[in-house]
Protein backbone atom coordinates (compact mmCIF):
# COMPACT_ATOMS: atom_id res chain seq x y z
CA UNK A 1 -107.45 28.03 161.89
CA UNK A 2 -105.80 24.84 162.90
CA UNK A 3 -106.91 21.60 161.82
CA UNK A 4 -107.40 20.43 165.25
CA UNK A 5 -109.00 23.63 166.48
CA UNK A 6 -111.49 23.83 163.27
CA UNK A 7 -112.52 19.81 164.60
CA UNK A 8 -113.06 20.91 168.15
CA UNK A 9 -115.73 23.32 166.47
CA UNK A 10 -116.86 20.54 164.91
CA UNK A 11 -117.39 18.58 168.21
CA UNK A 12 -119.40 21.65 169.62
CA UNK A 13 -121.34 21.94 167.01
CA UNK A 14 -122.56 18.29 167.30
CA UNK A 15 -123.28 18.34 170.45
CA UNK A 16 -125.39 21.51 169.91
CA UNK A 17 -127.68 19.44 167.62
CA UNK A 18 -128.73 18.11 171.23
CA UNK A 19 -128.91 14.58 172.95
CA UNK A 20 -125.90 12.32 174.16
CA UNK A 21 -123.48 10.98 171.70
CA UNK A 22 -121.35 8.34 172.00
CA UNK A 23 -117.36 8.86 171.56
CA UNK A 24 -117.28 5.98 168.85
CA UNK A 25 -120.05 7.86 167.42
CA UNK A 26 -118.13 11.47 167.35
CA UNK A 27 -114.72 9.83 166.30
CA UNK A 28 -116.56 8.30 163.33
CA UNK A 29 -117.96 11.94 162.41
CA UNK A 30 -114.76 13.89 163.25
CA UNK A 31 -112.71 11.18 161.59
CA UNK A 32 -110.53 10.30 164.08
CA UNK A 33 -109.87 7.97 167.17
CA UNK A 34 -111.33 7.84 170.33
CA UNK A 35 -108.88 8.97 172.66
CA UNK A 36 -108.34 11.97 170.21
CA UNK A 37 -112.37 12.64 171.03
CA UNK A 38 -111.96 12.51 174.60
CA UNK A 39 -108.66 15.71 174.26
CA UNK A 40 -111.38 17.49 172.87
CA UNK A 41 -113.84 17.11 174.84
CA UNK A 42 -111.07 18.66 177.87
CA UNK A 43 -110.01 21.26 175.58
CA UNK A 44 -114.09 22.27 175.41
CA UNK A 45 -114.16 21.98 179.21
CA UNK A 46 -111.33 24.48 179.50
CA UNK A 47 -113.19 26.79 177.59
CA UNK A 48 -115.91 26.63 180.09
CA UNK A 49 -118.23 25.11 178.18
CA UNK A 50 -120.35 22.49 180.07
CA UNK A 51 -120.05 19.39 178.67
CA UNK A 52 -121.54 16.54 180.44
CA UNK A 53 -120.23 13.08 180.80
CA UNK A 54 -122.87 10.10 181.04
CA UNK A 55 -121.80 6.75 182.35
CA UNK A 56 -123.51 3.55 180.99
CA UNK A 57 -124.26 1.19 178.28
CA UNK A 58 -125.87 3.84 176.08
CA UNK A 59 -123.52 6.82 177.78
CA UNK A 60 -121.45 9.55 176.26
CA UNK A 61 -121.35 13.18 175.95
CA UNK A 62 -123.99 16.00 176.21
CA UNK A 63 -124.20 19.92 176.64
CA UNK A 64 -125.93 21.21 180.02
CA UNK A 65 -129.50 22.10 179.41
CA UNK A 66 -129.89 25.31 177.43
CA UNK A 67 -126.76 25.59 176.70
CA UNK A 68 -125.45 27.48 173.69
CA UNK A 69 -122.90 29.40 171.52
CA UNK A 70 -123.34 33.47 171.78
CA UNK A 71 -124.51 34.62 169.08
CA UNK A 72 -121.92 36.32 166.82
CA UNK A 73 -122.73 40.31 167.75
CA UNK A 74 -121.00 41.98 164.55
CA UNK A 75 -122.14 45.03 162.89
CA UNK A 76 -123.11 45.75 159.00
CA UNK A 77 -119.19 46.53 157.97
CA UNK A 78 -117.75 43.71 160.28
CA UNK A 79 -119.60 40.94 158.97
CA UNK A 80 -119.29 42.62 154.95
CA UNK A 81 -115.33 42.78 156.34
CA UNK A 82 -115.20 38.80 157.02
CA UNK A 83 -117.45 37.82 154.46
CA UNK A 84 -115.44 39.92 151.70
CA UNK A 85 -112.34 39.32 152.99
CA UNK A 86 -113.02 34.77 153.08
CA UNK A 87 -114.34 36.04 149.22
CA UNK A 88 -111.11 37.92 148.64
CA UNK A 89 -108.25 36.05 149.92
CA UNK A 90 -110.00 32.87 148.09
CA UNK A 91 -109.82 34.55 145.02
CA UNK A 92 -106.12 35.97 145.20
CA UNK A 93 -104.77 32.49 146.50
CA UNK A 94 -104.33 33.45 150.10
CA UNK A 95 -106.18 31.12 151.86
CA UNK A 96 -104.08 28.47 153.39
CA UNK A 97 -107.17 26.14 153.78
CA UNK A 98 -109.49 24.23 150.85
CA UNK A 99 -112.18 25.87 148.89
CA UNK A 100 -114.45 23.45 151.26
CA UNK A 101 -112.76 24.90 154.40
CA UNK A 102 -113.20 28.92 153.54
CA UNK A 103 -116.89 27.89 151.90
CA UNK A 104 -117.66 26.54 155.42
CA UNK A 105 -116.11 29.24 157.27
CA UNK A 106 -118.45 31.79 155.72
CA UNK A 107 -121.71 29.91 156.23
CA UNK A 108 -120.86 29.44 159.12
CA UNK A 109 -120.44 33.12 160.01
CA UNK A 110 -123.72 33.65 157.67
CA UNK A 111 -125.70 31.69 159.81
CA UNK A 112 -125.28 33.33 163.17
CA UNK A 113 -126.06 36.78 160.99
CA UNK A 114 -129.68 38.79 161.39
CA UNK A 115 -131.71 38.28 159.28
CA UNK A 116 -132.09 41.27 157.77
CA UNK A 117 -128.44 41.67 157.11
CA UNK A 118 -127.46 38.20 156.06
CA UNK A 119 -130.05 38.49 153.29
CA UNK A 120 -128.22 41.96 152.34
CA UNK A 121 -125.08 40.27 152.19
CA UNK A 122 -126.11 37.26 150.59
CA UNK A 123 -127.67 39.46 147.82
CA UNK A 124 -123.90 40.98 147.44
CA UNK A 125 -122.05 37.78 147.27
CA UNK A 126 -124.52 36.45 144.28
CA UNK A 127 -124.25 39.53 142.03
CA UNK A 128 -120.99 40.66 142.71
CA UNK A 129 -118.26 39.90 140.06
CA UNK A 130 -114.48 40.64 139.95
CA UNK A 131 -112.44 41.61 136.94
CA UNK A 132 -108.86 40.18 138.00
CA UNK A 133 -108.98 36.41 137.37
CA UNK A 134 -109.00 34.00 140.85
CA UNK A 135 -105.57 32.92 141.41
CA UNK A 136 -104.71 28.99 141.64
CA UNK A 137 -104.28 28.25 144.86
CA UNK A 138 -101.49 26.65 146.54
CA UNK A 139 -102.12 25.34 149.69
CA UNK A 140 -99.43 24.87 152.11
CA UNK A 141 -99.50 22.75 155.46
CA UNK A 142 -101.88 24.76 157.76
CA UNK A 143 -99.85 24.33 160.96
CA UNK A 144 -96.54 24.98 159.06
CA UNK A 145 -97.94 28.33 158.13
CA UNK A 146 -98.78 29.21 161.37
CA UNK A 147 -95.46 27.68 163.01
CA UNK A 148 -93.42 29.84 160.87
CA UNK A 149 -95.05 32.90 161.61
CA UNK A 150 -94.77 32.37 165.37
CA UNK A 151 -91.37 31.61 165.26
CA UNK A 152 -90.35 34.88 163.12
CA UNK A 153 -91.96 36.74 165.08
CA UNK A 154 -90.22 35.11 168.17
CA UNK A 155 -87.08 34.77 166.59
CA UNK A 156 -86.60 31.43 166.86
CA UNK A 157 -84.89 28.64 164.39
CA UNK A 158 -86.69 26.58 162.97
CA UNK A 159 -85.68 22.80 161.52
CA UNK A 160 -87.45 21.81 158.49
CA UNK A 161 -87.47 19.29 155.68
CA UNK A 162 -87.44 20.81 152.30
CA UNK A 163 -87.84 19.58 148.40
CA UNK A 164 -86.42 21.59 145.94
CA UNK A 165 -87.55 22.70 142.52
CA UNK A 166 -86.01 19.57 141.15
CA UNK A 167 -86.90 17.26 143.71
CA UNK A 168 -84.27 17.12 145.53
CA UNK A 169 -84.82 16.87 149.18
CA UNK A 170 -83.08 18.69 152.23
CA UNK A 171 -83.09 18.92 156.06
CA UNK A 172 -81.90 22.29 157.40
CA UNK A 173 -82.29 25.13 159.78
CA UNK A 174 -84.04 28.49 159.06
CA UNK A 175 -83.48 31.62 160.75
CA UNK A 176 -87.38 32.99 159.66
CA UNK A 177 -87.03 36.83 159.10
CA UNK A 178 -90.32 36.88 157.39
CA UNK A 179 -93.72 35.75 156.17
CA UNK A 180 -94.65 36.78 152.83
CA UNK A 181 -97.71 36.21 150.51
CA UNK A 182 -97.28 36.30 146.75
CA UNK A 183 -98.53 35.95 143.32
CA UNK A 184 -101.15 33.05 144.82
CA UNK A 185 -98.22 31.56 147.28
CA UNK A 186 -96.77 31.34 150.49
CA UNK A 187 -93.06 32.25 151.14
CA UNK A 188 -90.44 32.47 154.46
CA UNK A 189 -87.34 34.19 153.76
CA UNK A 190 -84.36 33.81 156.18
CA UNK A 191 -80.48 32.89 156.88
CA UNK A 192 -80.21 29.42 155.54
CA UNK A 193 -78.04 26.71 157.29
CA UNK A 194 -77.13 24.86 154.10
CA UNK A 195 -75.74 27.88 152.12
CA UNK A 196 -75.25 30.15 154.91
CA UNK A 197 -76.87 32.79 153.47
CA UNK A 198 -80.35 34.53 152.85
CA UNK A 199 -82.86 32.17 151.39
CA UNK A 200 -86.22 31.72 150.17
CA UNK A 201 -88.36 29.13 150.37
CA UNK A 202 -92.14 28.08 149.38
CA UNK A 203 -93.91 26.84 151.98
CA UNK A 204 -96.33 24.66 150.15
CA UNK A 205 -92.82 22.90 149.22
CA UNK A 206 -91.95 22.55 153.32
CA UNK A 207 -92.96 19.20 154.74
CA UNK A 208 -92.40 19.51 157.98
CA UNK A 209 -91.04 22.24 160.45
CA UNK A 210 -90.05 22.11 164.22
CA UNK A 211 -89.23 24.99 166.28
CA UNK A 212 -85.79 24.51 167.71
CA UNK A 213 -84.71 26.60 170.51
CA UNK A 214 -82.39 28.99 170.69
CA UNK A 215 -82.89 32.95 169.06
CA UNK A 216 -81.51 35.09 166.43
CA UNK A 217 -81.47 38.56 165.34
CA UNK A 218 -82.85 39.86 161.85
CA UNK A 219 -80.50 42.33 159.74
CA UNK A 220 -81.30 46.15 160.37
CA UNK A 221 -83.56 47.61 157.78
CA UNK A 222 -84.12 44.26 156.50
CA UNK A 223 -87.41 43.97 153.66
CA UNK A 224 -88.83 40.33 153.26
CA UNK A 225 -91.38 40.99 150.29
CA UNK A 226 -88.48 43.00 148.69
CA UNK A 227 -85.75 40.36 149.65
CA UNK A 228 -88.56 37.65 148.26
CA UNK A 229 -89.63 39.82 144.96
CA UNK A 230 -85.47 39.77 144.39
CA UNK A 231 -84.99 35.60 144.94
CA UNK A 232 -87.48 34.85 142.76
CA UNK A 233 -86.14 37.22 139.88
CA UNK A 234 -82.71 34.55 140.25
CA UNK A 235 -84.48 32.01 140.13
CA UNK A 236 -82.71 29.61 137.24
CA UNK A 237 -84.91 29.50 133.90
CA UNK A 238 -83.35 28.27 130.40
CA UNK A 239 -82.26 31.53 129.48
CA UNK A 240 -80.26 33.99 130.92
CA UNK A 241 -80.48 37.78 129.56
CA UNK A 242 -78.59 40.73 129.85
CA UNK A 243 -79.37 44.23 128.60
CA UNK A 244 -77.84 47.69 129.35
CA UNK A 245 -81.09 50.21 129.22
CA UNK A 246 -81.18 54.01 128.80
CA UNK A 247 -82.76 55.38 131.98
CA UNK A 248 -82.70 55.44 135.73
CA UNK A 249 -83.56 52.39 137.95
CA UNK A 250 -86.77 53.67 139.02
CA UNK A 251 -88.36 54.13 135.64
CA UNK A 252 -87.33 50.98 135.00
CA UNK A 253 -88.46 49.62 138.22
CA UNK A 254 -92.02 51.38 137.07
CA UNK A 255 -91.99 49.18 134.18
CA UNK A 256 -90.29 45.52 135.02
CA UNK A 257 -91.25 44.55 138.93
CA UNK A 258 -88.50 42.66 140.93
CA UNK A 259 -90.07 40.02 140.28
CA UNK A 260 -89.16 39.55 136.76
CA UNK A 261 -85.98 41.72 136.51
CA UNK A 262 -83.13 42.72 138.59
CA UNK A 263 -81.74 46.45 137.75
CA UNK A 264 -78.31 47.83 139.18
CA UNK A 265 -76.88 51.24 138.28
CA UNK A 266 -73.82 50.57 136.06
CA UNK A 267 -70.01 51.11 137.28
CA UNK A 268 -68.59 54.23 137.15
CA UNK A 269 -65.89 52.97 134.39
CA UNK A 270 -68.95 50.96 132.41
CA UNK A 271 -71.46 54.02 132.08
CA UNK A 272 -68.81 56.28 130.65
CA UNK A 273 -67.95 54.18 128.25
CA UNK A 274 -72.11 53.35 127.56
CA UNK A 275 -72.93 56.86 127.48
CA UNK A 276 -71.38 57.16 123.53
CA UNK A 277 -74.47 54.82 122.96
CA UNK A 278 -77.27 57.26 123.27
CA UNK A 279 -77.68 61.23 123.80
CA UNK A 280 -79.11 62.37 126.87
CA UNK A 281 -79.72 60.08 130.42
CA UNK A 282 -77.72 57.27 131.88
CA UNK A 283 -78.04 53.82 131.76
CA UNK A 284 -78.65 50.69 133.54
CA UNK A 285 -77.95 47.00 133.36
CA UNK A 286 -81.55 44.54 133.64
CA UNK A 287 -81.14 40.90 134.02
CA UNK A 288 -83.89 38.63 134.15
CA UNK A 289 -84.52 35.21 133.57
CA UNK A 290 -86.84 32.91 130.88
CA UNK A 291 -87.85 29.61 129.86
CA UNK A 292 -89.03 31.30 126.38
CA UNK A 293 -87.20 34.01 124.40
CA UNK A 294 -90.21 34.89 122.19
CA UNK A 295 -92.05 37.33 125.24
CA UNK A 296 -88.85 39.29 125.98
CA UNK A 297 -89.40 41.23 123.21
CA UNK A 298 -92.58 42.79 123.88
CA UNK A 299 -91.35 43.46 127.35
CA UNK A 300 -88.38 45.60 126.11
CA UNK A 301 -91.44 47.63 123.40
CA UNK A 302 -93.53 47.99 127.05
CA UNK A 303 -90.35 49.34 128.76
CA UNK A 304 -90.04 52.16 126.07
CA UNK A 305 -86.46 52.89 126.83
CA UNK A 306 -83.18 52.73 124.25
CA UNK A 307 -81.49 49.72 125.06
CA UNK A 308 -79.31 46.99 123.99
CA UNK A 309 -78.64 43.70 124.41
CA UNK A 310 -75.84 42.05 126.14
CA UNK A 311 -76.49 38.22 125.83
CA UNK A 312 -78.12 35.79 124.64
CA UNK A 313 -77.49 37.11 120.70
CA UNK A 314 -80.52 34.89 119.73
CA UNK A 315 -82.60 37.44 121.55
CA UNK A 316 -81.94 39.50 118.98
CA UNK A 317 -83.67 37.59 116.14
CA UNK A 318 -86.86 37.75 118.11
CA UNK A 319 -86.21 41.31 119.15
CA UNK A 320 -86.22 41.84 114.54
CA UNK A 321 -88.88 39.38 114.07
CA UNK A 322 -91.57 41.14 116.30
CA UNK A 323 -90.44 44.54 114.59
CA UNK A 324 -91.16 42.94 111.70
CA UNK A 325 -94.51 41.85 112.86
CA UNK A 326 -96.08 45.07 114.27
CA UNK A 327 -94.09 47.12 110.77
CA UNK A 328 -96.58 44.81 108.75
CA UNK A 329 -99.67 45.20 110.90
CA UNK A 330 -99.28 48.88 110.97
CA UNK A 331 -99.30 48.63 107.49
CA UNK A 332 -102.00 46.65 106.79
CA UNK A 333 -103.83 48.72 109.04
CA UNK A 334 -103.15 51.93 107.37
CA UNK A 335 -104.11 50.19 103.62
CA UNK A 336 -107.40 49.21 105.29
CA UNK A 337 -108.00 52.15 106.55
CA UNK A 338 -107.09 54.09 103.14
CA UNK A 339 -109.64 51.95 101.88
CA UNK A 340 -112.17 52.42 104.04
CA UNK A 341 -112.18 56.21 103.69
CA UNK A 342 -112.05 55.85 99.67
CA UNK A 343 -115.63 53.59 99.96
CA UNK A 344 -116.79 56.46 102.16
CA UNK A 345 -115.94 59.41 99.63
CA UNK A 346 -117.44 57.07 96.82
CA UNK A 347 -120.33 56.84 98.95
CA UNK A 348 -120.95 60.27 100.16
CA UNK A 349 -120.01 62.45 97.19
CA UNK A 350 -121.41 62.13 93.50
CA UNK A 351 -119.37 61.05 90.71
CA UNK A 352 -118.52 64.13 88.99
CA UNK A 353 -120.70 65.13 85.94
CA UNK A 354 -119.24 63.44 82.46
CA UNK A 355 -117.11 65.72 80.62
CA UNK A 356 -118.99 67.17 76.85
CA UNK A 357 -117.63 65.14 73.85
């Protein structure tokens, strides 16, 4: 919802409470200026409802007599389906609006509830618990959001003023192939003006967008999660590694998302002269990107696959050091253990009888 649309709701339900209001009175609540009030008020008389005007000193605007918002008519698994779903996208850093904003949006649809049902659901909401952490949430410009989706799905450019990672700020045009939510964020992917290629971009990071005209076709079979999943994996860290793997792409894909790793089959020259480094399978090259070394290795003990490493060499000190580490706790583990069951023999079985002199 639109910040202007969610503050013409807000000017209906005002004048619901009932009596006139003045517009200095409803630009002070709504928080904005007069003339602003009185677009609203028109965009409430399009929608048919009857808003009155009263001339005078103490004159304003009123609802007709008995006038009043239909009641929401939604059944048990539509409302659990909004109510779940405000919950949900909250939680996984969907929503595009403040805490305040989705927190509203649900009492609001509580309120116009049954009785009967809203109690149900409120019961729901106050015992139910989740076992995935709530995402941070990044909240990008409302009415960019929306602008961007309209014009992908019109196919239409769109101008927009951009800040970079670093700060540095840009003006170009995007050709918006896509929409696509991830990881707690917003993202468009599209042809880019400034490199003239495929791009990705955050829209939390987008200042401001206008729709230019004009149209554009997207690229046949073309995937913008997929084609987002594989930007971010380039992304520029501190370190850059490189690692030829023992294994097909897809059990590697199983194991290390696109988000975190790109994997490409090896050249025909390259994998004949790999294959001498392992029996059985081919192999495949993984690059990824970090700003620590120390968690790559426990990635490569998760993927489970022979592999070995390309670049940076220093990975290979940490690759030793947490070999090291899980070598000792193994073994500390097993002397426990071998202790533990030597207390339990002592314990269980008698000494054996002393021997005659």
């Amino acid at each position: 919802m639109t910040r202007p649309t969610a503050r013409v709701l807000a000017l209906l339900e005002i004048l619901q409470a009932g009596g006139t209001r003045t517009v200095a009175d409803l630009a002070d609540r709504l928080g904005v200026d007069e003339r602003t009030v009185r677009r609203y008020i028109g965009h409430l008389i399009d929608l048919d409802v009857p808003v009155r005007s009263v001339r005078g000193r103490y004159g304003g605007y009123r609802l007709a007599p008995g006038y009043r918002m239909p009641p929401l008519m939604l059944t048990d698994e539509e409302a659990l389906a909004v109510l779940l779903g405000l919950v949900a996208g909250r939680r996984a850093g969907l929503v595009t609006t403040s805490v305040a904003a989705a927190e509203s949006a649900a009492a609001k649809v509580r309120r116009v509830l049954p009785e009967a049902l809203g109690r149900r659901l409120d019961a729901l909401l106050a015992t139910a618990d989740f076992t995935a952490p709530a995402r941070p949430v990044v909240i990008p410009e409302t009415s960019v959001l929306l602008m961007l989706a309209e014009a992908a799905r019109d196919r239409r450019p769109v101008a927009v003023s951009y800040t970079a990672w670093k700060g540095r700020r840009s003006e170009r045009t995007v050709h918006p192939y896509g929409i696509v939510a991830h990881s707690g964020r917003w993202y468009v992917t599209g042809a880019d003006s400034a490199s003239g290629e495929v791009r990705t971009f955050r829209l939390d990071r987008i200042e401001s967008a206008t729709v230019l005209p004009g149209s554009f076709e997207v690229p046949v079979g073309f995937d913008p999660a997929a084609r987002v999943l594989s930007g971010l994996a380039g992304v520029p860290y501190l370190h850059e590694v490189s690692l030829r793997v023992q294994g097909t792409v897809e059990q590697v894909r199983h194991r290390l998302p696109p988000g975190l790793a790109t994997v490409r089959e090896l050249p025909a020259e390259e994998a004949d002269r790999t294959s001498g480094e392992g029996e059985g399978g081919g192999w495949v090259r993984v690059r990824l990107r970090a700003e620590r070394l120390e968690w790559v290795p426990s990635v490569l003990a998760w993927l489970d696959l022979p592999f070995v490493i390309e670049y940076p060499d220093a990975l290979r000190d940490h690759v030793r050091a947490l070999a090291h580490r899980l070598d000792t706790c193994a073994d500390a583990v097993a002397g426990a253990a071998e202790g533990a069951e030597s207390e339990r023999s002592a314990a269980t079985f008698p000494p054996p009888p002393p021997q005659a002199e």
